[in-house]
Protein backbone atom coordinates (compact mmCIF):
# COMPACT_ATOMS: atom_id res chain seq x y z
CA UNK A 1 -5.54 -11.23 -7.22
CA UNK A 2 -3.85 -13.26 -4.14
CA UNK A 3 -4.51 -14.01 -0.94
CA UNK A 4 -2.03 -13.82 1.93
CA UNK A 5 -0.99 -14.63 5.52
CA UNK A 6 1.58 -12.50 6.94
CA UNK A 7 2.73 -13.29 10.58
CA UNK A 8 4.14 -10.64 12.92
CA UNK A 9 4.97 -10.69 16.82
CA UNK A 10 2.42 -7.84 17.86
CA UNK A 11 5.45 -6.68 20.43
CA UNK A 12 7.51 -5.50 17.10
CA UNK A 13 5.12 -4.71 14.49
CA UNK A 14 1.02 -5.05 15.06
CA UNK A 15 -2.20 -4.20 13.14
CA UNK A 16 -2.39 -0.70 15.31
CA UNK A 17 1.69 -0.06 14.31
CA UNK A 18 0.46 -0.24 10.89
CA UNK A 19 -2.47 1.71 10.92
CA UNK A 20 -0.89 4.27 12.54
CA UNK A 21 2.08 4.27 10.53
CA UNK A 22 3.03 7.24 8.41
CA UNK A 23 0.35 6.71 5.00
CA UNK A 24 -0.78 3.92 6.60
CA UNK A 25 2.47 1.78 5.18
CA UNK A 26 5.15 -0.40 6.21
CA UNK A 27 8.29 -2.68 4.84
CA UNK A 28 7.49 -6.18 6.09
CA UNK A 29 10.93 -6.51 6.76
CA UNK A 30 12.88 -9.23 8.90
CA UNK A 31 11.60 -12.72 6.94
CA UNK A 32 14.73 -15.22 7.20
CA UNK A 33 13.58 -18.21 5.54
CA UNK A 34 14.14 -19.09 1.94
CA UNK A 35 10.53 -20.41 0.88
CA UNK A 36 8.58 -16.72 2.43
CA UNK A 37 10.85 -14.49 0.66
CA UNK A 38 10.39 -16.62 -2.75
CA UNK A 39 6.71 -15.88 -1.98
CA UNK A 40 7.26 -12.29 -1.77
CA UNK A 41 9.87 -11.73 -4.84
CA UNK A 42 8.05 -14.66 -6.86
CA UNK A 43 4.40 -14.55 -6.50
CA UNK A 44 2.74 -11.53 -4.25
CA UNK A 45 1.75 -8.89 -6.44
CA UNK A 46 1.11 -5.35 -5.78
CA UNK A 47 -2.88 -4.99 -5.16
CA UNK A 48 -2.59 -8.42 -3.37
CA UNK A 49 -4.43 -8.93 0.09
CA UNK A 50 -2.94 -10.67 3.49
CA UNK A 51 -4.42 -11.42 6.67
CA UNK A 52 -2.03 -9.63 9.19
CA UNK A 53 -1.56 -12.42 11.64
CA UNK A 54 -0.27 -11.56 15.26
CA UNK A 55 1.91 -14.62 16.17
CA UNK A 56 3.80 -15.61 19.40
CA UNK A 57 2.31 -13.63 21.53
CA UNK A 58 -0.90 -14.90 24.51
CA UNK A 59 -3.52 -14.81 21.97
CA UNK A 60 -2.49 -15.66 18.52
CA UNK A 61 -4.58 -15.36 15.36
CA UNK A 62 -5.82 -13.10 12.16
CA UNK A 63 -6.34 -9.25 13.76
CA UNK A 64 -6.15 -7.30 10.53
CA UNK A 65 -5.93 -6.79 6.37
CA UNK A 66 -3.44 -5.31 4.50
CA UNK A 67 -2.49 -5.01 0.80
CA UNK A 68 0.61 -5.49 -0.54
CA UNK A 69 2.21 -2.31 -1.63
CA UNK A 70 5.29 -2.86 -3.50
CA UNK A 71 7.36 -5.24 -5.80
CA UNK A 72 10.07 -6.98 -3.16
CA UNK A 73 13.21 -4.77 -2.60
CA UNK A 74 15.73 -5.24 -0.29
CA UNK A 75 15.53 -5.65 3.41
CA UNK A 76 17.73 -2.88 4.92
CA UNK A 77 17.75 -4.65 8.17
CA UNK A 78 20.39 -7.38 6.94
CA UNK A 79 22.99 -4.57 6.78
CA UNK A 80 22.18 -3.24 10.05
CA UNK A 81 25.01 -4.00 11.86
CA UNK A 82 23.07 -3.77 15.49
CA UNK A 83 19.52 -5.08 13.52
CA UNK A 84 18.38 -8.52 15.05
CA UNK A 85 18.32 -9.60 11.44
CA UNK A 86 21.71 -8.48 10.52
CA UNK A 87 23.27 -10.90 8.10
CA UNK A 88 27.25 -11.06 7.37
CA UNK A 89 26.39 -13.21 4.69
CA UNK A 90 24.35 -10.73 2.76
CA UNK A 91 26.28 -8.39 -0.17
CA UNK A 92 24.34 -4.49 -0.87
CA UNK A 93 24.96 -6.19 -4.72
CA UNK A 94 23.86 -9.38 -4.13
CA UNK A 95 21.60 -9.10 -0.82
CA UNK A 96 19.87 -12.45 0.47
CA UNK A 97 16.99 -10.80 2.10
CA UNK A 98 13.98 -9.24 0.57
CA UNK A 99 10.62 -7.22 1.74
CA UNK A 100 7.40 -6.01 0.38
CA UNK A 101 5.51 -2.61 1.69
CA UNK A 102 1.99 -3.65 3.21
CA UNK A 103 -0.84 -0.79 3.40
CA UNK A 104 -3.38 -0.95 5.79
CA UNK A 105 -6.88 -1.72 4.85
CA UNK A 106 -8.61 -2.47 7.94
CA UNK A 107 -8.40 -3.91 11.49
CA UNK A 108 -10.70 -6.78 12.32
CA UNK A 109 -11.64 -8.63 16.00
CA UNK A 110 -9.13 -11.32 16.35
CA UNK A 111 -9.92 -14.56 15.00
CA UNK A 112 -8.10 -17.45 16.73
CA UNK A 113 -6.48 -20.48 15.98
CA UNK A 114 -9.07 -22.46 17.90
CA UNK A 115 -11.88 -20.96 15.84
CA UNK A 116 -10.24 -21.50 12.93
CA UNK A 117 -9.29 -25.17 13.64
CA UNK A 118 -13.36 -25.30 14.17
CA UNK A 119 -14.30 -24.53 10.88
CA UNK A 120 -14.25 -27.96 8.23
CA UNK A 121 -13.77 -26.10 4.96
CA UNK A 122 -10.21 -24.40 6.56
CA UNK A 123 -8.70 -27.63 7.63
CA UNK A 124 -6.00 -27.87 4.80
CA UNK A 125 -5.29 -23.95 5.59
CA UNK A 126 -1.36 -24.10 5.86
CA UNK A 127 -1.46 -21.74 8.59
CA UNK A 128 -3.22 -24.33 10.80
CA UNK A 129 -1.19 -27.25 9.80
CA UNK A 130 1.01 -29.08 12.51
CA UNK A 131 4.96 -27.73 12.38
CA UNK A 132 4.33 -24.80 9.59
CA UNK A 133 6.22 -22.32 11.01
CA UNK A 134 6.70 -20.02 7.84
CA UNK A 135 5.52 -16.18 8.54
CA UNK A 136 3.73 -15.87 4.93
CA UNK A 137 1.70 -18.44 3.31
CA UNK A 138 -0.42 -18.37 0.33
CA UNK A 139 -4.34 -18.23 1.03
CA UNK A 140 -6.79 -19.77 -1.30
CA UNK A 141 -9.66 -17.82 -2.47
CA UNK A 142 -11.84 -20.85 -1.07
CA UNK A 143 -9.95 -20.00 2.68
CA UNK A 144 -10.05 -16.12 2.00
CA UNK A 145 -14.11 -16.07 1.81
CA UNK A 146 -14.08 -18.25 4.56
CA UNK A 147 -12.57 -16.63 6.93
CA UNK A 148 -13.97 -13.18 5.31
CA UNK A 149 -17.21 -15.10 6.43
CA UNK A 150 -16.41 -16.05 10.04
CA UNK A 151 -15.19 -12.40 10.83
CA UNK A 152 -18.25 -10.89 9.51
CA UNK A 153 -20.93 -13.64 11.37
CA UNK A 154 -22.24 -13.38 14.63
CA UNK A 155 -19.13 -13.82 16.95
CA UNK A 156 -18.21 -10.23 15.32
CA UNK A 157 -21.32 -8.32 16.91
């Protein structure tokens, strides 16, 4: 199995659109960088789990899990004419983009950046690394226990 992060601005897709989402299941559509979507068509499997990360928004940090719930496929949105993530570029034969369903699997409090940083055994967790800007990085199984840890101790009662 493999661990995940998954970024999303909360203001387009959050933990709560997902678990309220029709079987509990979304595209993780929109990734435009090269080295995420190798991630998804490459390496995520189905069965995998991610942290659903809420990014660029007041209070950034981990506020959910989800499993990934399909092989990648293509990403409608870069033939969407009026999508933000419309690409000219992209060919229905030969498209560019790629996404992978997510399934909800639970919500969790929000764990921040700063308690992350706090934590020794995360320090090399890409996520928390200075200038990585990528929306899905790979997650140890060292970092995934970790962190399974922290949201489960005391600061979760």
């Amino acid at each position: 199995m493999g661990y995940w992060l998954m970024k999303s601005e909360p203001d387009e897709v959050s933990i709560d659109d997902l678990a309220a989402a029709p079987g509990r299941k979304l595209p993780w559509f929109g990734v435009r960088n090269y080295q995420a979507r190798n991630f998804m068509c490459d390496q995520m499997k189905v069965g995998d789990l991610a942290f659903f990360y809420h990014s660029s928004c007041p209070k950034p940090g981990i506020a959910g899990i989800c499993k990934i719930a399909s092989a990648a496929y293509p990403d409608a949105t870069q033939f969407e004419r009026g999508s933000p993530y419309f690409d000219a570029a992209s060919e229905p034969d030969n498209p560019r983009w790629l996404n992978v369903d997510v399934r909800f699997v639970r919500k969790t409090r929000l764990l921040g950046l700063d308690e992350m940083r706090s934590r020794a055994e995360l320090a090399d967790m890409l996520v928390l690394k200075r200038g990585n800007r990528l929306s899905i990085t790979p997650v140890s199984a060292a970092h995934w226990v970790a962190i399974e840890e922290l949201l489960a101790g005391p600061s979760a009662r």
